[in-house]
N, C-alpha and C. Protein backbone atom coordinates (compact mmCIF):
# COMPACT_ATOMS: atom_id res chain seq x y z
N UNK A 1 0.84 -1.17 0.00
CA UNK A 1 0.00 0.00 0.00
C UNK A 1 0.89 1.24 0.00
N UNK A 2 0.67 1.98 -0.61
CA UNK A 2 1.50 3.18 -0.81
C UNK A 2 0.85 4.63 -0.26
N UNK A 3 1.31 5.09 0.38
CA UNK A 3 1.75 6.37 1.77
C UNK A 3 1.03 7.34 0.68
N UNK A 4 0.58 8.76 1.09
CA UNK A 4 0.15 9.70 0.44
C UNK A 4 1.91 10.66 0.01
N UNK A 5 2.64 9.86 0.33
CA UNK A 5 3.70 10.75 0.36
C UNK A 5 4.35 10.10 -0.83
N UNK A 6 4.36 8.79 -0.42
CA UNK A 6 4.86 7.94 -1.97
C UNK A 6 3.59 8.21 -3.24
N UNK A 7 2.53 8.58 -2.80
CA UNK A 7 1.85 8.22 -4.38
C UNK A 7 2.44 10.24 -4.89
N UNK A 8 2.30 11.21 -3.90
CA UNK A 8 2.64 12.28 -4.56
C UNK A 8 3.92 12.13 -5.61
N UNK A 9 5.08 11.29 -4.71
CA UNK A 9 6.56 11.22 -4.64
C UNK A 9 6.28 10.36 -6.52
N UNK A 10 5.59 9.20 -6.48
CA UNK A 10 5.37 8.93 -7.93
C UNK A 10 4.40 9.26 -9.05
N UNK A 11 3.71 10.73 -8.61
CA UNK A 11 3.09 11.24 -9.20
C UNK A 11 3.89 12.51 -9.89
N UNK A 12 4.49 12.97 -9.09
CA UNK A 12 5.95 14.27 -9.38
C UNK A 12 6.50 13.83 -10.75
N UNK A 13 7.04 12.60 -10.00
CA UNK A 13 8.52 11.84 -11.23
C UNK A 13 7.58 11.86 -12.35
N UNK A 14 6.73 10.91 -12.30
CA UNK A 14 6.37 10.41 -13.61
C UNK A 14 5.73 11.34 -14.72
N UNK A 15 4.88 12.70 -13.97
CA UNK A 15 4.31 13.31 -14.64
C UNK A 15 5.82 14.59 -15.22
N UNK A 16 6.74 14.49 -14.81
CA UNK A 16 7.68 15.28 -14.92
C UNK A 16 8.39 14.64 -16.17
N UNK A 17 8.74 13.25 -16.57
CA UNK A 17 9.60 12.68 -17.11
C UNK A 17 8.10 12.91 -18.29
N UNK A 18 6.92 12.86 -18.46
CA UNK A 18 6.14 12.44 -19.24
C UNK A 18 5.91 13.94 -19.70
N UNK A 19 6.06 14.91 -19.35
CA UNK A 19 6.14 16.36 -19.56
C UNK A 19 7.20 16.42 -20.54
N UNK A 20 8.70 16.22 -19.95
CA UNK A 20 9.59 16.32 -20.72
C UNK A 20 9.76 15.64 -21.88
N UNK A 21 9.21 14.12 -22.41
CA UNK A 21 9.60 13.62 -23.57
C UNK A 21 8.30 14.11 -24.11
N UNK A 22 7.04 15.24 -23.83
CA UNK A 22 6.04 15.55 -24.69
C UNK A 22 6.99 16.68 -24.64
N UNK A 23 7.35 17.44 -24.26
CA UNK A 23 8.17 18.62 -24.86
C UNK A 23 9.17 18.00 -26.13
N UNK A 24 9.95 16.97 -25.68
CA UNK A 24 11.14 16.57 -26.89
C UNK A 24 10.44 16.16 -28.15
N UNK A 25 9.28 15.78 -28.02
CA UNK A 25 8.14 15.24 -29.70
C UNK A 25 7.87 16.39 -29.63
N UNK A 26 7.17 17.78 -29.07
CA UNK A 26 7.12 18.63 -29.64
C UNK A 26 8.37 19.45 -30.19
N UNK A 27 9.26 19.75 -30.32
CA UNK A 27 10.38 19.79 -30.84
C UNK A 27 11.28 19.06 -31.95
N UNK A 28 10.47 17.73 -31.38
CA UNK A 28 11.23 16.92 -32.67
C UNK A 28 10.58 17.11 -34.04
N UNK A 29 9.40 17.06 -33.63
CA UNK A 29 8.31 17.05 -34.42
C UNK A 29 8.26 18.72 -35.21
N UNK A 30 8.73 19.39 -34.47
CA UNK A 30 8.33 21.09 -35.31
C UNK A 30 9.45 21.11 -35.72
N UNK A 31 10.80 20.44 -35.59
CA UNK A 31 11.84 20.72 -36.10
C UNK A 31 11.95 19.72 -37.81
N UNK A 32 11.24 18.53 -37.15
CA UNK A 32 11.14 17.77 -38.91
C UNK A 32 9.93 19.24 -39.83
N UNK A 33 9.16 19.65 -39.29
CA UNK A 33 8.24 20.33 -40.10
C UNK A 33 9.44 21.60 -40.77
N UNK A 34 10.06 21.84 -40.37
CA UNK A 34 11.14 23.10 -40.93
C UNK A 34 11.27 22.53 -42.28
N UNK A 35 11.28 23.04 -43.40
CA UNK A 35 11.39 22.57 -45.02
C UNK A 35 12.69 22.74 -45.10
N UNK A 36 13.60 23.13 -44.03
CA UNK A 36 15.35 23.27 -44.71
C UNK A 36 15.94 21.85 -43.64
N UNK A 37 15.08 21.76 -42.91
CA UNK A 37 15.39 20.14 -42.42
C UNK A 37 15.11 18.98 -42.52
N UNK A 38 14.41 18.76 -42.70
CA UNK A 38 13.62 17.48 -43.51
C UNK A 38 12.13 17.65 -44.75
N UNK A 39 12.81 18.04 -45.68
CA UNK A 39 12.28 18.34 -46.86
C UNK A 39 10.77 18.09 -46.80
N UNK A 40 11.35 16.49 -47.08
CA UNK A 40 10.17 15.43 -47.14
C UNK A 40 8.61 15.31 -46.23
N UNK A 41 9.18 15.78 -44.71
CA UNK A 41 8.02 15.55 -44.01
C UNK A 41 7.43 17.19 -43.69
N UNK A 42 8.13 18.34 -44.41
CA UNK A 42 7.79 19.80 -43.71
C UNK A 42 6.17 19.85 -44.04
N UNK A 43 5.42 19.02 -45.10
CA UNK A 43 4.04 19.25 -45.35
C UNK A 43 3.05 18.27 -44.82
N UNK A 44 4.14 17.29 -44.03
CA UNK A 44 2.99 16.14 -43.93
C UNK A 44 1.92 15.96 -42.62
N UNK A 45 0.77 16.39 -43.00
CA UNK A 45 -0.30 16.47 -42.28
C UNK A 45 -0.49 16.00 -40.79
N UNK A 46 0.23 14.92 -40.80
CA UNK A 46 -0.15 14.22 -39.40
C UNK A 46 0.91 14.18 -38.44
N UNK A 47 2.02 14.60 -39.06
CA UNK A 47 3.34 15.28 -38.33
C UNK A 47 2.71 16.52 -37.95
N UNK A 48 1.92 17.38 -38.65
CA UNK A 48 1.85 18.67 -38.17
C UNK A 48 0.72 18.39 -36.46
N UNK A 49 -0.15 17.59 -37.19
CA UNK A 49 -0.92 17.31 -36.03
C UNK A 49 -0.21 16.56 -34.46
N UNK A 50 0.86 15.70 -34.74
CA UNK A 50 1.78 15.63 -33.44
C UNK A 50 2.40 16.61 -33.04
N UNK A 51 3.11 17.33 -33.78
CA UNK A 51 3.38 18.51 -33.36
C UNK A 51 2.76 19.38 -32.58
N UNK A 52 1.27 19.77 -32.80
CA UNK A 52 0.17 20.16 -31.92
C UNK A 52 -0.41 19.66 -30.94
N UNK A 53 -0.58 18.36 -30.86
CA UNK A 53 -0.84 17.59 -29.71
C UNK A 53 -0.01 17.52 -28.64
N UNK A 54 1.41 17.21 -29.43
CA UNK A 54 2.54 17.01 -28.38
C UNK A 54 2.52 18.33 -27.13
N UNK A 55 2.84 19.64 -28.13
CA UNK A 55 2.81 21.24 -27.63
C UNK A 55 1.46 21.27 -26.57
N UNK A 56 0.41 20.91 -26.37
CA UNK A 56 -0.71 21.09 -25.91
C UNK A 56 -0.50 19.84 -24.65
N UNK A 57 0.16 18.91 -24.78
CA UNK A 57 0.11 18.30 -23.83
C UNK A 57 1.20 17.89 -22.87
N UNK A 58 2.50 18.33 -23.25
CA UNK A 58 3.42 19.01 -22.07
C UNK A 58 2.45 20.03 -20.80
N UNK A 59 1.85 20.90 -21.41
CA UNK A 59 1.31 22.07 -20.50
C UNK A 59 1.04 20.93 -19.32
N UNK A 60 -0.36 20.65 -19.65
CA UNK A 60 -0.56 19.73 -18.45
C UNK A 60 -0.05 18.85 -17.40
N UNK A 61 1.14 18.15 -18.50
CA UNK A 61 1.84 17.13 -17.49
C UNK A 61 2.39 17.87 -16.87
N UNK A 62 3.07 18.99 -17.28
CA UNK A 62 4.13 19.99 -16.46
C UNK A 62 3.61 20.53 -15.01
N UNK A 63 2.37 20.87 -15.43
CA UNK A 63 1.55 21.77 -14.25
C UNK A 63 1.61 20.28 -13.21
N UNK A 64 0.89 19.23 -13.76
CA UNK A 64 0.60 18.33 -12.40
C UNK A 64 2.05 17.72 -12.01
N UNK A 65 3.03 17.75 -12.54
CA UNK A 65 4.43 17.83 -12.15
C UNK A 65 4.74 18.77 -10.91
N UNK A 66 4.52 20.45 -10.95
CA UNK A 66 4.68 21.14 -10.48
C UNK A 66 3.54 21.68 -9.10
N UNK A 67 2.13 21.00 -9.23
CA UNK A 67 1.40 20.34 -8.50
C UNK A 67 1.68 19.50 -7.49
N UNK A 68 2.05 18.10 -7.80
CA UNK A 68 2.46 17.17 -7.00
C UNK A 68 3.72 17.23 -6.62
N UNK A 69 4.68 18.13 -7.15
CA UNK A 69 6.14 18.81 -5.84
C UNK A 69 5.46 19.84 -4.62
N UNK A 70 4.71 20.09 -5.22
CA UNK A 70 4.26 21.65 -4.15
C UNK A 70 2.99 20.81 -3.08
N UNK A 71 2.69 19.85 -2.98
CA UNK A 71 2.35 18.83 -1.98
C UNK A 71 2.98 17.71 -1.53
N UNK A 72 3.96 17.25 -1.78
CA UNK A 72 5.07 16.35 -1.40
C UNK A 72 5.60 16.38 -0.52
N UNK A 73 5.31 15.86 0.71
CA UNK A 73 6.29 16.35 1.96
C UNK A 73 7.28 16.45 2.11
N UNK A 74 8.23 15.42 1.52
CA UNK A 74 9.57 15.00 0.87
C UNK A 74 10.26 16.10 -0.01
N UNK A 75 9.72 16.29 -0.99
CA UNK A 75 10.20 17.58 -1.76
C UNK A 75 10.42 18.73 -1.07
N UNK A 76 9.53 19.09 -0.59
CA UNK A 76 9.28 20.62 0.28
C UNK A 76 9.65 21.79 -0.68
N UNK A 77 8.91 21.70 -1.92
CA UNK A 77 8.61 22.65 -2.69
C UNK A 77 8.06 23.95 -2.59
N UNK A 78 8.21 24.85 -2.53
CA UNK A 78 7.54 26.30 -1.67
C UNK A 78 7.22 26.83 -3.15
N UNK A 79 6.02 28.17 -2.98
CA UNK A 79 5.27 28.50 -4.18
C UNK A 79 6.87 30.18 -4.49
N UNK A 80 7.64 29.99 -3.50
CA UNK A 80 8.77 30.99 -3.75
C UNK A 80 9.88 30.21 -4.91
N UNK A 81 9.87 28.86 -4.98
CA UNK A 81 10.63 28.10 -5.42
C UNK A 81 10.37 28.05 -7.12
N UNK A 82 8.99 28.04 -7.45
CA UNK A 82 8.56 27.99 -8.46
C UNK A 82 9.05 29.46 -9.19
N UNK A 83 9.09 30.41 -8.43
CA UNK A 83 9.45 31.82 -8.94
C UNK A 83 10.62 32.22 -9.27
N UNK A 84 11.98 31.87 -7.83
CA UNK A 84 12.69 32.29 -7.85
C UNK A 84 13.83 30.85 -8.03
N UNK A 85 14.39 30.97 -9.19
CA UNK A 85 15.53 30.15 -9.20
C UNK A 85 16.97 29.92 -8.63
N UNK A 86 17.14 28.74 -8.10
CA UNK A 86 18.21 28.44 -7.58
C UNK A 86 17.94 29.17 -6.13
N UNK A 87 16.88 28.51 -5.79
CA UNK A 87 16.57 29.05 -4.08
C UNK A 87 16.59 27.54 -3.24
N UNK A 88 16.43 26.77 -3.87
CA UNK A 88 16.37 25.63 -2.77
C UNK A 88 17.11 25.33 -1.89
N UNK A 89 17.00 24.37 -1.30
CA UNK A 89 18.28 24.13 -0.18
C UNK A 89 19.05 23.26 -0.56
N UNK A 90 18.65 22.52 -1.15
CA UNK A 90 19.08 21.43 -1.98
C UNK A 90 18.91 21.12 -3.53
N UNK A 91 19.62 20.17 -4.05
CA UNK A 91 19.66 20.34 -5.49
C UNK A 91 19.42 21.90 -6.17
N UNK A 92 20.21 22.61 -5.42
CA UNK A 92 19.73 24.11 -5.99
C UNK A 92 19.94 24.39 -7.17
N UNK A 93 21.44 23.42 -8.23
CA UNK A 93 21.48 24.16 -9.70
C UNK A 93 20.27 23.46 -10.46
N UNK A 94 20.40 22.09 -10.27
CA UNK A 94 19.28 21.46 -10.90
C UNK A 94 17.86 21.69 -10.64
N UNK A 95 17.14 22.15 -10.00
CA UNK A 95 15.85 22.69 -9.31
C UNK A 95 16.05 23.80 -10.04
N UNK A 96 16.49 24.51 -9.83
CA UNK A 96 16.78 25.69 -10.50
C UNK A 96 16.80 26.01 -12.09
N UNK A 97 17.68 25.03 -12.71
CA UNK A 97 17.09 24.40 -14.25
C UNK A 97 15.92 24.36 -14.45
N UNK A 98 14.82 24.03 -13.86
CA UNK A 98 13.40 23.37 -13.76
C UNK A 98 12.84 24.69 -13.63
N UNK A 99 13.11 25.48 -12.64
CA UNK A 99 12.14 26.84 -12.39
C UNK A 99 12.49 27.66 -13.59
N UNK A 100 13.88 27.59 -14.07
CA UNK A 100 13.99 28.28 -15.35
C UNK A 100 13.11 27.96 -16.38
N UNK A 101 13.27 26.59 -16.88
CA UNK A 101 12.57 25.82 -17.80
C UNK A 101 11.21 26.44 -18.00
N UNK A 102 10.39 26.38 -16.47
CA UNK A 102 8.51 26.84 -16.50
C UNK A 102 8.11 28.26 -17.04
N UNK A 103 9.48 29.25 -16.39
CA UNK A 103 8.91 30.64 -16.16
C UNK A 103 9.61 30.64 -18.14
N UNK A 104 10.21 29.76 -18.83
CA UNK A 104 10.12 30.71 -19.89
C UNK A 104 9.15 29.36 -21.15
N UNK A 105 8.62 28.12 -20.33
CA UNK A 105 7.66 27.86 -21.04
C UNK A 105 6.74 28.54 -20.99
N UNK A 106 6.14 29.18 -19.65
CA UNK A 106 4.97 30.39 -19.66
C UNK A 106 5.36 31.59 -20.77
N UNK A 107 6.53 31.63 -21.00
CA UNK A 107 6.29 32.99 -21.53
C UNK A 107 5.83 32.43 -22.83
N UNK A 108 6.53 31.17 -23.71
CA UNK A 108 5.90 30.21 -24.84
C UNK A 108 4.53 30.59 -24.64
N UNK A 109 3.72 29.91 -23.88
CA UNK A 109 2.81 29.85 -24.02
C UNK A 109 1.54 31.21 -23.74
N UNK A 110 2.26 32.13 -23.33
CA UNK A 110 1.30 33.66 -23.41
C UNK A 110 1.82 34.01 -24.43
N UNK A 111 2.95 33.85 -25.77
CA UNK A 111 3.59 34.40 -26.75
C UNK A 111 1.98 33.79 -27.44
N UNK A 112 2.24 32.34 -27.55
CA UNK A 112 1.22 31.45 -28.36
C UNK A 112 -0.28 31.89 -28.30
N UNK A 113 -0.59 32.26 -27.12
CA UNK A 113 -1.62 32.63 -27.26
C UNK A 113 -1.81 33.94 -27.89
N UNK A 114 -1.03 34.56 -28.11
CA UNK A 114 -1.47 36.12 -28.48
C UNK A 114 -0.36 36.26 -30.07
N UNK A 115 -0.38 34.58 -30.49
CA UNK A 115 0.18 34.98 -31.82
C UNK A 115 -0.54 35.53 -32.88
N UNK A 116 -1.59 35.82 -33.08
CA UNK A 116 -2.35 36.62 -34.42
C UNK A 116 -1.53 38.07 -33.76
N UNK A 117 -1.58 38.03 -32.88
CA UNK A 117 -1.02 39.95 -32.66
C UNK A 117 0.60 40.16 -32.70
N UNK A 118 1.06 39.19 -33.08
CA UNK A 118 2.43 39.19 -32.99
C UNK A 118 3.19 39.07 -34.76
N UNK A 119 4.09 39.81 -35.11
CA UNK A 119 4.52 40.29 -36.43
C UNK A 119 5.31 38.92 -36.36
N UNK A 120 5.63 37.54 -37.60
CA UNK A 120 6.34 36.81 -37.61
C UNK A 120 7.43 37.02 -37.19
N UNK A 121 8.14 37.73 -37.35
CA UNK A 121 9.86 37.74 -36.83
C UNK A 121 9.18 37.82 -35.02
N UNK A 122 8.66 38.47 -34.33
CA UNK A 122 8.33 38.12 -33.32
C UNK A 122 8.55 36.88 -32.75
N UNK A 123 7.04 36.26 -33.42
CA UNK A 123 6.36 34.53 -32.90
C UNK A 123 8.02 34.33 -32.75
N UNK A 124 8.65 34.06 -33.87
CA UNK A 124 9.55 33.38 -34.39
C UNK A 124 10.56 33.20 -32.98
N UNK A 125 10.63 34.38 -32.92
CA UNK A 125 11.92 35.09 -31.88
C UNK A 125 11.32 33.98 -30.46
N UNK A 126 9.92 34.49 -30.23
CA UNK A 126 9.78 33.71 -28.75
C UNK A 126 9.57 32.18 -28.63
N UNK A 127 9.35 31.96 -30.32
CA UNK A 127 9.23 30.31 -30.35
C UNK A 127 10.20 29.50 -30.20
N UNK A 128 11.40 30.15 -30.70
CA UNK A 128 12.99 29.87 -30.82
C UNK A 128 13.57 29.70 -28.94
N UNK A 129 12.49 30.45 -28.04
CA UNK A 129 12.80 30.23 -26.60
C UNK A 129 12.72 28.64 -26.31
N UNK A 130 12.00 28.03 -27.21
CA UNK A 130 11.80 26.40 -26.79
C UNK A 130 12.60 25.54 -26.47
N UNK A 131 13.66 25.97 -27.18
CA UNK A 131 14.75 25.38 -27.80
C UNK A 131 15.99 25.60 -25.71
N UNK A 132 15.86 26.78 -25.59
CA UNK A 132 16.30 26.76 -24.13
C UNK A 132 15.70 26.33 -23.09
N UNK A 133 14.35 26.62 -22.99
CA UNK A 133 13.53 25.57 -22.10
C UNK A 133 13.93 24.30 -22.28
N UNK A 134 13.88 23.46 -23.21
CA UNK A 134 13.97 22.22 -23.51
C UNK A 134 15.47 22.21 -22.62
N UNK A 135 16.41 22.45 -23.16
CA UNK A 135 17.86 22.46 -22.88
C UNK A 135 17.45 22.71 -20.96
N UNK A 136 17.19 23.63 -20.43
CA UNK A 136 17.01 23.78 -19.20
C UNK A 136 15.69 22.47 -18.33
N UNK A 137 15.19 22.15 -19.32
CA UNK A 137 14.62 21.31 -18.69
C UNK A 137 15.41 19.44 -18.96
N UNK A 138 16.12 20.26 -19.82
CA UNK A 138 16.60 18.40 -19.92
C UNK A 138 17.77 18.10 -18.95
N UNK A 139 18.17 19.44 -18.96
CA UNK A 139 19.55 19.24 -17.38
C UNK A 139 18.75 19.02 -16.11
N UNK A 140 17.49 19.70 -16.04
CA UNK A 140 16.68 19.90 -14.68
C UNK A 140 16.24 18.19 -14.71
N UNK A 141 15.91 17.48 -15.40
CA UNK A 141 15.55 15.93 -15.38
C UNK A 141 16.68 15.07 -15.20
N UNK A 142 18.22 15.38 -16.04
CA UNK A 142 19.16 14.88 -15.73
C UNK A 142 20.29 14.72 -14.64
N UNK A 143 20.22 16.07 -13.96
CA UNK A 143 20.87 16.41 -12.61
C UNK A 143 19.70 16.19 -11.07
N UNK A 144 18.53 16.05 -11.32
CA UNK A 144 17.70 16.07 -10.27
C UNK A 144 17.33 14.87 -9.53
N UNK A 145 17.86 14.13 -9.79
CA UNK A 145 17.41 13.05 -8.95
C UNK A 145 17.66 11.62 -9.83
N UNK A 146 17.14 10.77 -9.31
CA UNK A 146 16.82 9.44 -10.07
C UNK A 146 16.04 8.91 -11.12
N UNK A 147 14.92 10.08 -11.49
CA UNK A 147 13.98 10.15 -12.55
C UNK A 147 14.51 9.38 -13.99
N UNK A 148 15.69 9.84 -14.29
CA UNK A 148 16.14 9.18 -15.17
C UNK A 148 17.28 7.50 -15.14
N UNK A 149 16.53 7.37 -14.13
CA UNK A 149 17.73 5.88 -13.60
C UNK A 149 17.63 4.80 -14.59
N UNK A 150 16.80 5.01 -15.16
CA UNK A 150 16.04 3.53 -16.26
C UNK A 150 17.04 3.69 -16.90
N UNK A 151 18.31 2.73 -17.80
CA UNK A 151 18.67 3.14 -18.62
C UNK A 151 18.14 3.14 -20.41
N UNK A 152 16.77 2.60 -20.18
CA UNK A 152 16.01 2.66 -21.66
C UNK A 152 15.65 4.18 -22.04
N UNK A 153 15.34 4.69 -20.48
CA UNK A 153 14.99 6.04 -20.44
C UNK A 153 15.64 7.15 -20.52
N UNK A 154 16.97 7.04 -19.90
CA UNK A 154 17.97 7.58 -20.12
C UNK A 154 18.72 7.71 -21.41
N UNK A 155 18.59 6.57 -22.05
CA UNK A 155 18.57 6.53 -23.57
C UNK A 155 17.93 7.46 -24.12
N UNK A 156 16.56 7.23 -24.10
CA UNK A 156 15.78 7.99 -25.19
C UNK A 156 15.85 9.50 -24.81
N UNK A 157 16.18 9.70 -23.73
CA UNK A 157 16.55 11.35 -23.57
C UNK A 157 17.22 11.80 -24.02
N UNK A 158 18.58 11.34 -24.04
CA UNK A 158 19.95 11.75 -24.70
C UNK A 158 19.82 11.34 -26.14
N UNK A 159 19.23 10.69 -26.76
CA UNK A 159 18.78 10.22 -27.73
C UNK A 159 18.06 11.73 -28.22
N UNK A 160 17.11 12.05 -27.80
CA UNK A 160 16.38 13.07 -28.25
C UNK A 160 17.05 14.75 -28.39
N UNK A 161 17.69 14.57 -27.22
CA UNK A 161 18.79 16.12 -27.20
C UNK A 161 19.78 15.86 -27.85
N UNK A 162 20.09 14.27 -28.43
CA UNK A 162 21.06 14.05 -29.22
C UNK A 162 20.79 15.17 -30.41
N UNK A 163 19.85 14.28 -31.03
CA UNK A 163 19.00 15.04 -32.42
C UNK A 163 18.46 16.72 -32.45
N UNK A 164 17.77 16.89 -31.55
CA UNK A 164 17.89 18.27 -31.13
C UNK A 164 19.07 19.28 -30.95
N UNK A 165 19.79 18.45 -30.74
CA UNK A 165 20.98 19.52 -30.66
C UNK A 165 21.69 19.69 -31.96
N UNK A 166 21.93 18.35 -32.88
CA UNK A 166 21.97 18.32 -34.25
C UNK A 166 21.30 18.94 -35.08
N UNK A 167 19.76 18.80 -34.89
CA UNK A 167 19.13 19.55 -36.17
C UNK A 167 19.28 21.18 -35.63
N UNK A 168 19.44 21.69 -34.20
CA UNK A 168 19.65 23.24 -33.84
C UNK A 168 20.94 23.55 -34.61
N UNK A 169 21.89 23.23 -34.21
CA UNK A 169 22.98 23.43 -35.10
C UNK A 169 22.87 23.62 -36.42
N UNK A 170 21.87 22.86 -36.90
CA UNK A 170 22.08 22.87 -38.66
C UNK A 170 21.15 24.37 -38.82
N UNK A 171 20.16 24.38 -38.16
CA UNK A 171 19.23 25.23 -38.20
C UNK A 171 19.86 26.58 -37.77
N UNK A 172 20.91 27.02 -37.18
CA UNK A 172 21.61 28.25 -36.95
C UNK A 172 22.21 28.06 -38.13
N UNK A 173 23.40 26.80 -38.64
CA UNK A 173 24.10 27.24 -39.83
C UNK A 173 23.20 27.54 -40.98
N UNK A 174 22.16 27.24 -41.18
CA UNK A 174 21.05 27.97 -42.32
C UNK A 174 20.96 29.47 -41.67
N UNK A 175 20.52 29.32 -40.61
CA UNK A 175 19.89 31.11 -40.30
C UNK A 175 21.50 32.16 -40.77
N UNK A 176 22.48 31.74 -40.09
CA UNK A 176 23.86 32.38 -40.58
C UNK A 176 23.92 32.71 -41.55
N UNK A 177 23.83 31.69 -42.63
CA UNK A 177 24.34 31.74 -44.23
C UNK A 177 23.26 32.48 -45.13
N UNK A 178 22.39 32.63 -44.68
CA UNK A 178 20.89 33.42 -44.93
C UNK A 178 21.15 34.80 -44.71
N UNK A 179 22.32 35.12 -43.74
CA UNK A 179 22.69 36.68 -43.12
C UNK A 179 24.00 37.13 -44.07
N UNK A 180 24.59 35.94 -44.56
CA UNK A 180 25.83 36.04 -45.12
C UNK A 180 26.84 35.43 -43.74
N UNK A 181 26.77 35.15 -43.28
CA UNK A 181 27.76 34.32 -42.06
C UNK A 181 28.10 33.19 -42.09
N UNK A 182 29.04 32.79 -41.80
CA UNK A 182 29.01 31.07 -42.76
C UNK A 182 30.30 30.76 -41.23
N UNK A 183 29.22 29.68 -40.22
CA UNK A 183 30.85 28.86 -39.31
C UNK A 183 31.67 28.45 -40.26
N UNK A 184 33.00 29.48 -39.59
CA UNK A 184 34.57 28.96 -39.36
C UNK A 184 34.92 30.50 -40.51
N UNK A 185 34.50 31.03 -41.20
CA UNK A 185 34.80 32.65 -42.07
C UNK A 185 34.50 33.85 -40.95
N UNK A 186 35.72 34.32 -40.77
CA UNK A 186 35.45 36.00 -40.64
C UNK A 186 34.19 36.47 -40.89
N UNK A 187 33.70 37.38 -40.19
CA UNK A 187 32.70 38.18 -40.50
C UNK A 187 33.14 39.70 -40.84
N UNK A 188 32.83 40.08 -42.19
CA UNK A 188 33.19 41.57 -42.94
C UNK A 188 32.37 42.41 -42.46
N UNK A 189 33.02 43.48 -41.55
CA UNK A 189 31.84 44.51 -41.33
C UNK A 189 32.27 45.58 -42.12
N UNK A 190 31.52 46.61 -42.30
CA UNK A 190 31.22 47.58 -43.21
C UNK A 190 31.96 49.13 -42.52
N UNK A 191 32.43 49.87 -42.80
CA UNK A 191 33.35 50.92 -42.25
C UNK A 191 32.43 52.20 -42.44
């Protein structure tokens, strides 16, 4: 029989680890839709629709993630913790990853909502924040605890920031060479 402290304690982890690989399909997934990264799938219908599902359903897991720490006796999550990063007493860089991660998925997601009012280079600019959330949330899962002890699971994480970090890279050397900037050439400025 399991304690109200253990079902929070495996309600935290799991909805946290299940947050984070719906963040990495949303990412993986909007990054195949880019037409300078994978040609082939940038139009295909039901990629676009994971893509949307995925994005829509991080929110949730995240919140009951951040839910079931802030009732955990064990954790001792404070509603100051959620705000202010790198306040804990413990695991402070990694916790701290995590509070980073939320306060700039919120800003994602008030950008998203108020994208008809936002000029593309905008969206663009705050959508491109994902890309550091993700990164801050994948250290906040990797440094925090045991969450990732599985090593199938641990796989598919590094597996996923593998690729993510690959197709980001390619995706700056396009945005560069688009400016005239090309990694490993001087940059000519103008007098």
């Amino acid at each position: 029989m399991l304690l109200a402290g253990e079902t929070l304690w495996i309600v935290a982890r799991s909805t946290g680890v299940a947050s984070l690989l719906a963040l990495s399909l949303s990412l993986l997934t909007g990054m195949a839709l880019r037409p300078k990264s994978l040609t082939w799938l940038s139009t295909n219908r039901a990629l676009s629709e994971l893509h949307s599902y995925a994005t829509v359903l991080w929110l949730p897991l995240g919140l009951a993630h951040i839910v079931a720490l802030l009732f955990d006796p064990y954790a001792k999550v404070g509603l100051t913790d959620l705000v202010i990063p790198f306040a804990m007493s413990y695991g402070t860089f990694a916790i701290g990853l995590g509070t980073i991660s939320v306060e700039l998925l919120i800003v994602l997601v008030i950008a998203a909502w108020s994208r008809s009012r936002l000029s593309r280079g905008r969206w663009l600019a705050f959508h491109r924040v994902s890309y550091i959330a993700f990164a801050a949330a994948f250290l906040h899962g990797v440094l925090s605890g045991t969450d990732l002890a599985y090593p199938w699971l641990m796989g598919a994480t590094w597996l996923a920031a593998g690729i993510l970090t690959l197709f980001g890279i390619e995706r700056i050397r396009h945005a560069l060479s688009t400016v005239g900037v090309v990694p490993g050439q001087s940059v000519k400025t103008a007098n």
